[in-house]
N, C-alpha and C. Protein backbone atom coordinates (compact mmCIF):
# COMPACT_ATOMS: atom_id res chain seq x y z
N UNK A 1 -55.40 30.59 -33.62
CA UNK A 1 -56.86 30.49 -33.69
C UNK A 1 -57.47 31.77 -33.15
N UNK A 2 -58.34 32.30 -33.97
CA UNK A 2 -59.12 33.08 -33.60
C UNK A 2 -60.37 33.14 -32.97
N UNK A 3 -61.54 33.64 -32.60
CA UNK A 3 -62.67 33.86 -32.51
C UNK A 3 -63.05 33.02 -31.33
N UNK A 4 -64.32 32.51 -31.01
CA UNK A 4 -64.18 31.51 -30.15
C UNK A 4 -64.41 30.28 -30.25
N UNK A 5 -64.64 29.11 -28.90
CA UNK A 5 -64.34 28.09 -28.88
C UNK A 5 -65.19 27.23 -27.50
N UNK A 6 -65.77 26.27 -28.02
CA UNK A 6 -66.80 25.52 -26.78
C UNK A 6 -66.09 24.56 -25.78
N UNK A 7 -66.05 24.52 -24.43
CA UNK A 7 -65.53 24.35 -23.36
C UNK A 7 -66.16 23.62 -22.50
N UNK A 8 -65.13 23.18 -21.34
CA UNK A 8 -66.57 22.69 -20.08
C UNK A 8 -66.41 23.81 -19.10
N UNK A 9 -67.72 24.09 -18.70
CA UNK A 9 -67.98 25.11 -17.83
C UNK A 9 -66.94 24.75 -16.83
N UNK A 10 -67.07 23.57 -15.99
CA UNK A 10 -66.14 22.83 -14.73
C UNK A 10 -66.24 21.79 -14.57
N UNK A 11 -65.46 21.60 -13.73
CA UNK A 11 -65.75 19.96 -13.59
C UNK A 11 -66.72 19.15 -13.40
N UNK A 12 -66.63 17.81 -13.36
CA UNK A 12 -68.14 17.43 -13.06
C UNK A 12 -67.98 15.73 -13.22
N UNK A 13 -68.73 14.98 -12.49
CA UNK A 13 -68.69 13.71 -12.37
C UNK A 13 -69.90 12.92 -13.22
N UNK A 14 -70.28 11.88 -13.40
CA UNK A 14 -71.70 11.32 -13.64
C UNK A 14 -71.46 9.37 -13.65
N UNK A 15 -72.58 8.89 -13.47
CA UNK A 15 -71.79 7.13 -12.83
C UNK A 15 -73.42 6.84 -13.15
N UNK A 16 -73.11 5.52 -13.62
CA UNK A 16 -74.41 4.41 -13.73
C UNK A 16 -73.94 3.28 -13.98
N UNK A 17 -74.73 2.24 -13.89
CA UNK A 17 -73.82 0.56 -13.86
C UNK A 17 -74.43 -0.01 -14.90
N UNK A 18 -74.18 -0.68 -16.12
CA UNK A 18 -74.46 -1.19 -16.55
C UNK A 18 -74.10 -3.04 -16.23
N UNK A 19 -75.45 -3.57 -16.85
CA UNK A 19 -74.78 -5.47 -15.71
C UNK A 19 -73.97 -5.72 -15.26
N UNK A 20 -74.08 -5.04 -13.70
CA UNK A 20 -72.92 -5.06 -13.01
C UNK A 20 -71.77 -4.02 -12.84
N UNK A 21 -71.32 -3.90 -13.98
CA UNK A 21 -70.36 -2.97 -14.08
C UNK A 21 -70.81 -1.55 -13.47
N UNK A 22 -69.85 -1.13 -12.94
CA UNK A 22 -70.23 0.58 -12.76
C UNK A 22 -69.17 1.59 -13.27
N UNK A 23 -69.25 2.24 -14.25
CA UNK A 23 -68.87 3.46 -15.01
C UNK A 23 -69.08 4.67 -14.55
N UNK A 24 -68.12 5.20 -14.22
CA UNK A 24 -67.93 7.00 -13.65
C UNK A 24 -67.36 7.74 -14.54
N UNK A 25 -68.02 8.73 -15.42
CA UNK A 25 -67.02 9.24 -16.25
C UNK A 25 -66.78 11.48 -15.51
N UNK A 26 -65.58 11.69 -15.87
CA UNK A 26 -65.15 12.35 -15.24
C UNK A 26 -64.74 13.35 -16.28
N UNK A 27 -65.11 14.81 -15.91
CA UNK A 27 -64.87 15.46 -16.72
C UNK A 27 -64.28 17.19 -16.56
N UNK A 28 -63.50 17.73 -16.90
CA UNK A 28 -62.92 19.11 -16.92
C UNK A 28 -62.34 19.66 -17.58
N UNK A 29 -62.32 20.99 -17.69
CA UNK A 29 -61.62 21.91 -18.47
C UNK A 29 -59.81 21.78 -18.31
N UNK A 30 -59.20 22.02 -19.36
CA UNK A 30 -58.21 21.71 -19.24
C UNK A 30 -57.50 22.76 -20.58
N UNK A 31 -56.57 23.31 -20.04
CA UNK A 31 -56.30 24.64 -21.11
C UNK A 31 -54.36 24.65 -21.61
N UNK A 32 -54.27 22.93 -21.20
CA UNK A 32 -52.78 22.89 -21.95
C UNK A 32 -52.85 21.34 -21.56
N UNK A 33 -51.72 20.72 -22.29
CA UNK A 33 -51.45 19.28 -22.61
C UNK A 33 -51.16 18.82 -21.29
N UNK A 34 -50.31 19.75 -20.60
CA UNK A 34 -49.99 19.18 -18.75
C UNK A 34 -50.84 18.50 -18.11
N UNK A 35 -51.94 20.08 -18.46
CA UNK A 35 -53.20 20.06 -16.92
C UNK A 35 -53.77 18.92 -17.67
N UNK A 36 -54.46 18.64 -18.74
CA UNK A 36 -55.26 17.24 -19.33
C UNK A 36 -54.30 16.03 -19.05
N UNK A 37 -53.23 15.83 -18.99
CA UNK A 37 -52.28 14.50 -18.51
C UNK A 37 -52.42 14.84 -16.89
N UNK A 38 -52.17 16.01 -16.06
CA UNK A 38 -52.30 15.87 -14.95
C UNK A 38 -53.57 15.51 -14.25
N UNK A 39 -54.72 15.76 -14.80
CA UNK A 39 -55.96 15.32 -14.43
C UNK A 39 -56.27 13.91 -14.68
N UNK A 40 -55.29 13.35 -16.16
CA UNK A 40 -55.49 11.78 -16.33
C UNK A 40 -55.16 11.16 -14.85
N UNK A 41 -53.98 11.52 -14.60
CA UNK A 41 -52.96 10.78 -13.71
C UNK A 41 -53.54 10.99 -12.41
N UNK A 42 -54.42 12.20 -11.81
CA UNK A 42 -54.93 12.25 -10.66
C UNK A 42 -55.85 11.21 -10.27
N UNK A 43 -57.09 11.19 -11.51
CA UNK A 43 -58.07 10.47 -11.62
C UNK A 43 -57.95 9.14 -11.64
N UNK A 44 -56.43 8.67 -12.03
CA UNK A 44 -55.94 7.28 -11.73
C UNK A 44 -55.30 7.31 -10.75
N UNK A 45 -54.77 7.96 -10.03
CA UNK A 45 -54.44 7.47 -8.80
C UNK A 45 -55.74 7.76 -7.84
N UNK A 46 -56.66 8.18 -7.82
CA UNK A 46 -57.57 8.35 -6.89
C UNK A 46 -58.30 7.14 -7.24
N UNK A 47 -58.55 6.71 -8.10
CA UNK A 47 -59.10 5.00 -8.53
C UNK A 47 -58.54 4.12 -9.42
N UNK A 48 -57.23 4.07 -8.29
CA UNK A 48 -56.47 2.98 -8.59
C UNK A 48 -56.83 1.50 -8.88
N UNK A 49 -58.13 1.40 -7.80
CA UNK A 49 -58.44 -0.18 -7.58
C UNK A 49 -59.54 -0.63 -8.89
N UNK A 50 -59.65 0.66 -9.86
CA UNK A 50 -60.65 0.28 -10.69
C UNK A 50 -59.82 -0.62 -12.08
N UNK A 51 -60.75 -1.47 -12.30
CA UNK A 51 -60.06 -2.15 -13.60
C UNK A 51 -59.76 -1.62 -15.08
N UNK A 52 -60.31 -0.38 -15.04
CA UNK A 52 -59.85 0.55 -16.26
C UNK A 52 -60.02 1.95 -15.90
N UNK A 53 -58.95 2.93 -16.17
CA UNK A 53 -59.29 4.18 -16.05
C UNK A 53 -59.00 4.71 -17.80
N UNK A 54 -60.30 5.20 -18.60
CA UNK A 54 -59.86 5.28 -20.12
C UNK A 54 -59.94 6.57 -19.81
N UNK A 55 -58.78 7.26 -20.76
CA UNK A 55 -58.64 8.90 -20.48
C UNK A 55 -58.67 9.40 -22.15
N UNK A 56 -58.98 10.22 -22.29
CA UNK A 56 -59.58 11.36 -23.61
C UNK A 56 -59.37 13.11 -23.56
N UNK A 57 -58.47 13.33 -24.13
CA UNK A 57 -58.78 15.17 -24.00
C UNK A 57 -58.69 15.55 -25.87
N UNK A 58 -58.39 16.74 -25.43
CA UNK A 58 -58.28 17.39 -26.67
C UNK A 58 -57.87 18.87 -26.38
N UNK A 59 -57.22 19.48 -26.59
CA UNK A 59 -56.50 20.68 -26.07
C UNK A 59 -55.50 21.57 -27.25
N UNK A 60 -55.97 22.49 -27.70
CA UNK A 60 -54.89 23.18 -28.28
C UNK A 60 -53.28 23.48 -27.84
N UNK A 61 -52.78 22.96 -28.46
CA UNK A 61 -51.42 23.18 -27.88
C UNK A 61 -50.40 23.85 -28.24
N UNK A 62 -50.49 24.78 -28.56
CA UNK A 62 -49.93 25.95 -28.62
C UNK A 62 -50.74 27.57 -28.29
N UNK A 63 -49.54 28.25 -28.34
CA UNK A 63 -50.09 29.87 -27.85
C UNK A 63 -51.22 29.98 -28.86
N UNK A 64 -50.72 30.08 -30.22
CA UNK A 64 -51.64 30.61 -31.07
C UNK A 64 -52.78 29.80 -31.25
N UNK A 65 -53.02 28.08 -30.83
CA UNK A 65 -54.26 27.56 -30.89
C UNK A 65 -54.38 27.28 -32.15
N UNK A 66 -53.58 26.91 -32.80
CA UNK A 66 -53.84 25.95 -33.82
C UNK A 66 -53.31 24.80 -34.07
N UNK A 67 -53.18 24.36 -33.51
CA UNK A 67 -52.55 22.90 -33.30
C UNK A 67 -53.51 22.11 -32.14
N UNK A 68 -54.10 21.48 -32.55
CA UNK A 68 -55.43 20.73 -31.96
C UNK A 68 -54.81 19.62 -31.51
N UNK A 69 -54.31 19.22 -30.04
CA UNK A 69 -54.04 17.99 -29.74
C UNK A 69 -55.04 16.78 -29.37
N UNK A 70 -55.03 15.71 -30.00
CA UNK A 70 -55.83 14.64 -29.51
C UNK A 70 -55.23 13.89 -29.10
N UNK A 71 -56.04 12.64 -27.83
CA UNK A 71 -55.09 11.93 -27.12
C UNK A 71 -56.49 10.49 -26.68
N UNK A 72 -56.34 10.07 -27.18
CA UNK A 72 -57.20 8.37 -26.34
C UNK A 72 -56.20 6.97 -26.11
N UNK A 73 -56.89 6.70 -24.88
CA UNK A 73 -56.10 5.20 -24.93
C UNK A 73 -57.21 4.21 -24.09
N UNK A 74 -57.26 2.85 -24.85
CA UNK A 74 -58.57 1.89 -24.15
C UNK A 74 -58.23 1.74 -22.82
N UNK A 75 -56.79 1.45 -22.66
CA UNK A 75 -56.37 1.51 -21.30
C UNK A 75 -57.01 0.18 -20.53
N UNK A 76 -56.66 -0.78 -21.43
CA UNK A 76 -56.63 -2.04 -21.27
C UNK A 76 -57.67 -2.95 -21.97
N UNK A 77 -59.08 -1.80 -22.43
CA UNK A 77 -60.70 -2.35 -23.06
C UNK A 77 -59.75 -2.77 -24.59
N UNK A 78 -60.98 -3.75 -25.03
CA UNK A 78 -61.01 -4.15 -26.39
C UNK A 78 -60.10 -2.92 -27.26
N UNK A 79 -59.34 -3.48 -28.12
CA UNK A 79 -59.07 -1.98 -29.31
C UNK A 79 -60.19 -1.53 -29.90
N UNK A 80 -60.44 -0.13 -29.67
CA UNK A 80 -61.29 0.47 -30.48
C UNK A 80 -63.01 0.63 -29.65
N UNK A 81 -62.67 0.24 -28.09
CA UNK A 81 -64.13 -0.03 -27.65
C UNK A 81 -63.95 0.96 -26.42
N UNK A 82 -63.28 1.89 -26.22
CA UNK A 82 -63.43 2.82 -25.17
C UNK A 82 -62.49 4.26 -25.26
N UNK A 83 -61.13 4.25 -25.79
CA UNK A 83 -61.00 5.75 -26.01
C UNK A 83 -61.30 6.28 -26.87
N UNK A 84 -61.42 5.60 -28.06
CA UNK A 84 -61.83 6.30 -29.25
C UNK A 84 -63.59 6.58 -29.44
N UNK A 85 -64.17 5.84 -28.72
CA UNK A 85 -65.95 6.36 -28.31
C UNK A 85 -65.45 7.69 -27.59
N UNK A 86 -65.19 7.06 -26.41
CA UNK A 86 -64.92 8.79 -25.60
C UNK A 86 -64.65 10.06 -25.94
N UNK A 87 -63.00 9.87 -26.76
CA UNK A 87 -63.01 11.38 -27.84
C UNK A 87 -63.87 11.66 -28.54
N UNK A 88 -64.51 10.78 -29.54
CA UNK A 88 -65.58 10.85 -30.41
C UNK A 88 -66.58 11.53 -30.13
N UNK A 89 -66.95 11.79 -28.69
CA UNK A 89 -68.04 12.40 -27.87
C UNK A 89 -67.40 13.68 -28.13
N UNK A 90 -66.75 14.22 -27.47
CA UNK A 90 -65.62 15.49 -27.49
C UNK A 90 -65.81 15.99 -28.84
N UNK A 91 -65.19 15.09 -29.48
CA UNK A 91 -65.05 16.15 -30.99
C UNK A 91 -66.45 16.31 -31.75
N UNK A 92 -67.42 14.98 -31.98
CA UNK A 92 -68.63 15.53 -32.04
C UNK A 92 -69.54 16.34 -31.73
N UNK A 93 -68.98 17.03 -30.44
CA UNK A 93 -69.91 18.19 -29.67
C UNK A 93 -69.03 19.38 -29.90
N UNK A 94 -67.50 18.86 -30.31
CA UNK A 94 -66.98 20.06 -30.96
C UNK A 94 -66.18 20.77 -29.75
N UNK A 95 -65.80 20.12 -28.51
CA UNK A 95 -65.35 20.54 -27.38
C UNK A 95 -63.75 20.57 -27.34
N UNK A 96 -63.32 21.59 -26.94
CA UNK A 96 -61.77 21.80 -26.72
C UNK A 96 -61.54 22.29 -25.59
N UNK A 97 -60.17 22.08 -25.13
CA UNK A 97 -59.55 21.77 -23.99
C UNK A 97 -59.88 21.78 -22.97
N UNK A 98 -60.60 20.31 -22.84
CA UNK A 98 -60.97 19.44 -21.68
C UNK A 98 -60.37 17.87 -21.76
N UNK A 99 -60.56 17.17 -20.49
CA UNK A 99 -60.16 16.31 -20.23
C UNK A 99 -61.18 15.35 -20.16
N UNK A 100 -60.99 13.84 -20.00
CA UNK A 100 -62.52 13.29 -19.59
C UNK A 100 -61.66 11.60 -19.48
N UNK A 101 -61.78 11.12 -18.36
CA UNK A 101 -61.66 9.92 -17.97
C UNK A 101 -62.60 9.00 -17.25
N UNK A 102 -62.82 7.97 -17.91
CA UNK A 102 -64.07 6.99 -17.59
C UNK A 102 -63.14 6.06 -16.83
N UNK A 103 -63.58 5.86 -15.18
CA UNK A 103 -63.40 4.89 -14.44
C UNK A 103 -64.27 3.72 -14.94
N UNK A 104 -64.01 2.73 -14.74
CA UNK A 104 -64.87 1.23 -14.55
C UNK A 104 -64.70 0.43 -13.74
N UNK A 105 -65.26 0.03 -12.84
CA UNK A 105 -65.60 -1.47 -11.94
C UNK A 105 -65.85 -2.43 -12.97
N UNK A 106 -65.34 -3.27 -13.26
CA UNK A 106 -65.87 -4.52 -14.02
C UNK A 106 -66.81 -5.24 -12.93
N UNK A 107 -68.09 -6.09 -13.40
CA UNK A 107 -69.27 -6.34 -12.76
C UNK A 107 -69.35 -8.11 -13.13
N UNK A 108 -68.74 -8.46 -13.33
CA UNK A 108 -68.79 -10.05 -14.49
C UNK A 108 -69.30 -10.42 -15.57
N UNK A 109 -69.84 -9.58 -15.88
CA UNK A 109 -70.09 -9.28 -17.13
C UNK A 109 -69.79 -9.19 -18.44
N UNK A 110 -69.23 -10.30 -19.43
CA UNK A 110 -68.56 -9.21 -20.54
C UNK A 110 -69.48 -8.60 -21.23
N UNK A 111 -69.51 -7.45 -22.05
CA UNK A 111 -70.44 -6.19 -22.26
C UNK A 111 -69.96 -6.08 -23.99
N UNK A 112 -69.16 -7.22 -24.46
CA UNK A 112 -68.83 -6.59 -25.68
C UNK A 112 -68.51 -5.70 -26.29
N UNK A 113 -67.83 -5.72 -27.92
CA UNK A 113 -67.34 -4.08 -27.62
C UNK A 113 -68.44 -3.13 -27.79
N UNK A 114 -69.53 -3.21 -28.64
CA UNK A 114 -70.29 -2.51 -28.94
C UNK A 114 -71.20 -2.20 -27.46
N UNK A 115 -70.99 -3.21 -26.77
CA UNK A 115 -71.50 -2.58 -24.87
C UNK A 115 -70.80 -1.97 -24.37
N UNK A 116 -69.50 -1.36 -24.40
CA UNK A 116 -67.80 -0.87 -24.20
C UNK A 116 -68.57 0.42 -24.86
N UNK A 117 -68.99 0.68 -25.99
CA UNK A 117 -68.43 1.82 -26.94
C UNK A 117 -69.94 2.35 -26.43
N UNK A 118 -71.02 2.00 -26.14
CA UNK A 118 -72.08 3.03 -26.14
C UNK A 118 -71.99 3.16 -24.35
N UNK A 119 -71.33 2.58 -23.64
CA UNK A 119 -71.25 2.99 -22.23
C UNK A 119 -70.24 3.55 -22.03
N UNK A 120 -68.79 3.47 -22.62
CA UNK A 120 -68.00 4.37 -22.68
C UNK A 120 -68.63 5.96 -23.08
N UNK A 121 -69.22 5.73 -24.24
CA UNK A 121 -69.79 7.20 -25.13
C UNK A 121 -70.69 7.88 -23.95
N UNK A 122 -71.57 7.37 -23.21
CA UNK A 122 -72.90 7.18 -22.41
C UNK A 122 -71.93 8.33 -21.49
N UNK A 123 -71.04 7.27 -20.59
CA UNK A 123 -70.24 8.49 -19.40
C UNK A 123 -69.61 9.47 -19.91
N UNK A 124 -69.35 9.74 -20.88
CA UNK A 124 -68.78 11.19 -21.27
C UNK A 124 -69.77 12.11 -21.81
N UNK A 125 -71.25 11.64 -22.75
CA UNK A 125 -71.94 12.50 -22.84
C UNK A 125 -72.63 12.75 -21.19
N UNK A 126 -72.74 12.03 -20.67
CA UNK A 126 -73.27 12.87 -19.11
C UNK A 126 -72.66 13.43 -18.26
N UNK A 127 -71.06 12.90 -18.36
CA UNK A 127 -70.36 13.80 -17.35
C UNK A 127 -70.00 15.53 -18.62
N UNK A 128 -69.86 15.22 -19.29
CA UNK A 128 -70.19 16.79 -20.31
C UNK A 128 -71.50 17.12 -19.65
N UNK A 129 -72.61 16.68 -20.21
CA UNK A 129 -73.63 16.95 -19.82
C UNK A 129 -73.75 18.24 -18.34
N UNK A 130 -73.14 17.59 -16.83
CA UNK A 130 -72.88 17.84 -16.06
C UNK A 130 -72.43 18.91 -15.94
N UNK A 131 -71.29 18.98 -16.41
CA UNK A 131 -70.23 20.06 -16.62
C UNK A 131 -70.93 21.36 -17.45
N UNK A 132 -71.55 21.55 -18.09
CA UNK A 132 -72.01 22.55 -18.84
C UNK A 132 -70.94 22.61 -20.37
N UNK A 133 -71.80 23.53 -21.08
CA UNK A 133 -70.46 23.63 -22.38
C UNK A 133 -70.75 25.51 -22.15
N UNK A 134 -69.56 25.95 -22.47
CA UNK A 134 -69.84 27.27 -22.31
C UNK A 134 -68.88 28.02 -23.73
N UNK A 135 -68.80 29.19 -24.20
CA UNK A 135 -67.97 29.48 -25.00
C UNK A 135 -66.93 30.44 -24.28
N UNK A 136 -65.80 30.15 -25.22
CA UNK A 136 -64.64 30.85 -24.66
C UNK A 136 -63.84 31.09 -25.59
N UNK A 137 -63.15 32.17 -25.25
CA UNK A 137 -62.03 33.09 -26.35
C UNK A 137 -60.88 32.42 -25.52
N UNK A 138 -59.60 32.27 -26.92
CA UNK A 138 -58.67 31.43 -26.62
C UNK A 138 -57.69 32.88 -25.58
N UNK A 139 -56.73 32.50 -24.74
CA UNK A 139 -55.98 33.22 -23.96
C UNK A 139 -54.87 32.81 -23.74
N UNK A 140 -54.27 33.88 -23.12
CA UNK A 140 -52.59 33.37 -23.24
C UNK A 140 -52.38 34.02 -21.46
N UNK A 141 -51.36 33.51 -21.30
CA UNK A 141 -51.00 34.08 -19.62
C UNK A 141 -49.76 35.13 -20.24
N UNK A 142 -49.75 36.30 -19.02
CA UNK A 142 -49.17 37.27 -19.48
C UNK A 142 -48.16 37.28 -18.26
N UNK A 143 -46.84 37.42 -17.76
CA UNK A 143 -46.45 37.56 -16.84
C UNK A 143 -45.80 39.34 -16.89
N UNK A 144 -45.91 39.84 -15.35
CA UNK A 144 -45.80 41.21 -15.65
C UNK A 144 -44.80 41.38 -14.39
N UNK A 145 -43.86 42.08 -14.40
CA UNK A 145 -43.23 42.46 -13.02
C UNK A 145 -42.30 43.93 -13.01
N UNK A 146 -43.09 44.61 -11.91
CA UNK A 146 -42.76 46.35 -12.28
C UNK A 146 -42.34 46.37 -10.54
N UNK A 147 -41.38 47.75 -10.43
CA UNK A 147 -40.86 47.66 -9.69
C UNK A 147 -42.53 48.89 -8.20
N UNK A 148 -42.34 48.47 -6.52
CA UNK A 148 -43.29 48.68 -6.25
C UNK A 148 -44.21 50.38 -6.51
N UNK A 149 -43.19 51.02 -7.47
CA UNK A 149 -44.19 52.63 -7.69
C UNK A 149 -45.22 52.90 -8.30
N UNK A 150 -44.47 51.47 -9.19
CA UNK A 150 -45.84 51.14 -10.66
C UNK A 150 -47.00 50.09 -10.28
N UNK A 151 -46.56 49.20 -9.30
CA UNK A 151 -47.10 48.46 -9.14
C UNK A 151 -48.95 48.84 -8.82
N UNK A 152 -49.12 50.03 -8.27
CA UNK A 152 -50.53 50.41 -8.10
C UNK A 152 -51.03 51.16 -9.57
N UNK A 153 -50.19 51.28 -10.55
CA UNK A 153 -51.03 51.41 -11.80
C UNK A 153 -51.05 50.66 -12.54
N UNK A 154 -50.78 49.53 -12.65
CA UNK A 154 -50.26 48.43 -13.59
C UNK A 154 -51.53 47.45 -12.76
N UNK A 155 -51.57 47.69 -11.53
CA UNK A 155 -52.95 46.77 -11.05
C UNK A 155 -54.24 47.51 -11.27
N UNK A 156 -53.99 49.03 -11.24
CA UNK A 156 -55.63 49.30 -11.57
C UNK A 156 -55.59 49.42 -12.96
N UNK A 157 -55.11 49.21 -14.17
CA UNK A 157 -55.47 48.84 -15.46
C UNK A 157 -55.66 47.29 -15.45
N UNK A 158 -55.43 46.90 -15.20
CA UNK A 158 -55.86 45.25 -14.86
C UNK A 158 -57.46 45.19 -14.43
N UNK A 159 -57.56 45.81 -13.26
CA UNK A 159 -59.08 46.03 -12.66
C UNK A 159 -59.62 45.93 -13.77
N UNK A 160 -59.41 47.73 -13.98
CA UNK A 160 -60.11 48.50 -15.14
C UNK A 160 -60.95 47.55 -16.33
N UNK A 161 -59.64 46.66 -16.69
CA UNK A 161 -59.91 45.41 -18.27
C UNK A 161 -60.81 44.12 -17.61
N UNK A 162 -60.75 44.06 -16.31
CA UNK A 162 -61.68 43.16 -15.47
C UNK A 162 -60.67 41.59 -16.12
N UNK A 163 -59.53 41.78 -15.90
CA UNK A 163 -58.91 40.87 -16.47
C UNK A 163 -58.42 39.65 -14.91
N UNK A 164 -58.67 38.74 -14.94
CA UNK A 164 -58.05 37.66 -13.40
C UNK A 164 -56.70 37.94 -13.77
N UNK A 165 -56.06 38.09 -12.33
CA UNK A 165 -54.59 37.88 -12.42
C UNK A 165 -54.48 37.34 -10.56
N UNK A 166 -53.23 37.12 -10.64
CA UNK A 166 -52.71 36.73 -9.53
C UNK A 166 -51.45 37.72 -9.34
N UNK A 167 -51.08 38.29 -7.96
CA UNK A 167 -50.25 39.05 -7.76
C UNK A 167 -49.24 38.95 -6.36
N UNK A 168 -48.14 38.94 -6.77
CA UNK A 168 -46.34 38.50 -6.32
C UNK A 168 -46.09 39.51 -5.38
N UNK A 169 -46.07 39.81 -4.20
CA UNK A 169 -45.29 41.24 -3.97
C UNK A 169 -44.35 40.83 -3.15
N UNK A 170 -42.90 40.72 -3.99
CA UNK A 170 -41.49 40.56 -3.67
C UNK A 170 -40.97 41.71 -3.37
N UNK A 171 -39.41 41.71 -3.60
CA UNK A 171 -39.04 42.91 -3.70
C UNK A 171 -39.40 43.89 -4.77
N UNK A 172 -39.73 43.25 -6.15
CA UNK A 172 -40.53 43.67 -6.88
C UNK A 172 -41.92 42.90 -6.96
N UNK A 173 -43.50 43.45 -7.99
CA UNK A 173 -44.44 43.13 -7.76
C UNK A 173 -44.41 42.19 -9.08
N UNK A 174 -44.76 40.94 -8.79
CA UNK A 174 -44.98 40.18 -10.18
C UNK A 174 -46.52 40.18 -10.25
N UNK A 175 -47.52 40.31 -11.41
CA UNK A 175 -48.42 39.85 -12.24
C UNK A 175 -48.72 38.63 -12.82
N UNK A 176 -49.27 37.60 -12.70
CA UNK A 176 -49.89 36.83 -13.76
C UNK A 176 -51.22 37.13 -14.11
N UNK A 177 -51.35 37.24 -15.58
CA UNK A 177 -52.68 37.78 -15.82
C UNK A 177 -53.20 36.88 -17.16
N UNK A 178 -54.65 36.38 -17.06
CA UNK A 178 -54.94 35.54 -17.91
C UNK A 178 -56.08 36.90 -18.93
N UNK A 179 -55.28 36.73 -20.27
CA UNK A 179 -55.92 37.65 -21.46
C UNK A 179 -55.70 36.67 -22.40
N UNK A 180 -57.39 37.43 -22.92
CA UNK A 180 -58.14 36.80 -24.60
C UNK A 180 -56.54 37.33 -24.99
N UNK A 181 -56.36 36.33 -26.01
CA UNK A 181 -55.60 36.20 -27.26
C UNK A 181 -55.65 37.73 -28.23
N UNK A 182 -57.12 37.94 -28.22
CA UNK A 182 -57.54 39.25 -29.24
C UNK A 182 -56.89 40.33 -28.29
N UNK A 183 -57.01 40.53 -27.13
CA UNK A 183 -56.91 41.95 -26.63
C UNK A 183 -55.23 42.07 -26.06
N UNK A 184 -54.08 40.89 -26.08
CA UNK A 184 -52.97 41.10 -25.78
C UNK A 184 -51.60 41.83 -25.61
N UNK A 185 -51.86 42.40 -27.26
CA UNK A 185 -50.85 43.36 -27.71
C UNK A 185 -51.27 44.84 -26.88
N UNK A 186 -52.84 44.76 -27.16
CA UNK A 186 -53.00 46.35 -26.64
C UNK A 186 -52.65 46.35 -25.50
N UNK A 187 -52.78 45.39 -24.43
CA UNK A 187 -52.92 45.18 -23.29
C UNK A 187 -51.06 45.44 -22.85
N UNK A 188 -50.39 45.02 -23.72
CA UNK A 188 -49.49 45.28 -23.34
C UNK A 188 -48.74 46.60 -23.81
N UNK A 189 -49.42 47.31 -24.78
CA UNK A 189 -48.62 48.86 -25.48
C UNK A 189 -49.30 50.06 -24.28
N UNK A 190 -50.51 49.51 -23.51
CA UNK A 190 -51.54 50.33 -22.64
C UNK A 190 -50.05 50.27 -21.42
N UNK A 191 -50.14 49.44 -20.92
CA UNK A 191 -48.84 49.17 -19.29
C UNK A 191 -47.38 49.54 -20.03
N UNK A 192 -47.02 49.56 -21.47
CA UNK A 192 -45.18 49.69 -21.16
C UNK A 192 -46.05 51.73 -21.39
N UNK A 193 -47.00 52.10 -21.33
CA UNK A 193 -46.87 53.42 -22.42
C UNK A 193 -47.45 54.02 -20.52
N UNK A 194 -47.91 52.98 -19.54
CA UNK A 194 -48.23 53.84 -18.22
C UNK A 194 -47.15 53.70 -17.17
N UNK A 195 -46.26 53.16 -18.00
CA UNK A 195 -45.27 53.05 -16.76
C UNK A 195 -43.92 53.91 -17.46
N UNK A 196 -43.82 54.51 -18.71
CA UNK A 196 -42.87 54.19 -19.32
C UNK A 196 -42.01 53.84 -19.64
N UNK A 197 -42.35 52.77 -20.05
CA UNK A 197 -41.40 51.00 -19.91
C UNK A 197 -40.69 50.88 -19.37
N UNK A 198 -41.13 50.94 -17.71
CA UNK A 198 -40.51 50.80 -17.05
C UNK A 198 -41.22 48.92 -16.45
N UNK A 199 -41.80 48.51 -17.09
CA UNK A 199 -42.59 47.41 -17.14
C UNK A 199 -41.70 46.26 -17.86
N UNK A 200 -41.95 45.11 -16.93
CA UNK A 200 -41.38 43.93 -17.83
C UNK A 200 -42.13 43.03 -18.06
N UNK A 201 -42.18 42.39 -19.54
CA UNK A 201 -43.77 41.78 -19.98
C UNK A 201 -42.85 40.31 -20.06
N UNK A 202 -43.35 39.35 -20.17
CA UNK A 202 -43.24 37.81 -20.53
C UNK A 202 -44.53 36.86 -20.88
């Protein structure tokens, strides 16, 4: 996949009760199939005691970003009355790789499904809401590890590209550096051509 792609700015919470019931829907960016299952699984164990935790992402899953993963489950609601509203929110706004799980308190209430599907829909358009939508170019993580002579030019071309990385200093210096998809290759012919390849890319 090329070009860009609409996101959640960050995380973000949003909660209202309908008769009785109270609905928290929960929401974040999520930029591989892990982190969107690891955020399901957090968000259920942090509200364990709730009677449904329905979880929803959507995440490209692969390097190149074309392979669009979808994922809902009612997670115990009626079939058809809470994950599939939830994604529905997501893909109607056209959002990729984020996560979004709606806690519920049941209130005594039954709410029907069509009370399920617009309060399910309800907490994900506000916890989006919350979160912001922002655009973003798809990226790949770059791992880099040069031995320590290079290591101070291999970090100021990094600066330079204003690119985030995180940096290792072992016996050698490791790199992780998060780069747009578009600018990769150069990014990497620029570091083997300043070190002369004396650079190791992954």
């Amino acid at each position: 996949m090329s070009g860009t792609y609409q996101t959640l700015e960050g995380p973000a919470t949003a909660s209202f009760a309908v008769q009785g019931s109270e609905f928290i829907g929960h929401a974040r960016p999520a930029d591989s199939v892990a982190a969107a299952e690891s955020f399901v699984d957090a968000v259920s164990e942090e509200y364990a005691d709730a009677t449904h935790n329905v979880p929803a992402y959507r995440v490209r899953a692969d390097a190149d970003g074309d392979l669009l993963r979808e994922y809902s489950s009612d997670a115990g609601e009626p079939s058809g009355s809470a994950g599939k509203p939830a994604l529905n929110v997501l893909a109607q706004q056209d959002i990729e790789n984020c996560a979004v799980v709606v806690t519920r308190y049941y209130g005594g209430t039954n709410l029907g499904v069509g009370g399920l599907v617009r309060a399910y829909s309800r907490a994900v358009k506000e916890a989006v809401e919350e979160a912001g939508i922002v655009e973003e170019r798809p990226h790949e993580r770059v791992a880099i590890t040069v031995a320590y002579d290079d290591s101070g030019t291999v970090r100021g071309i990094l600066e330079s590209e204003g690119l985030e990385f995180d940096a290792d200093y072992e016996a050698e210096v490791s790199f992780e550096v998060r780069v747009p998809l578009a600018e990769s290759d150069a990014l990497r012919d620029r570091l083997r051509s300043a070190t002369s390849g004396r650079v190791d890319l992954s």
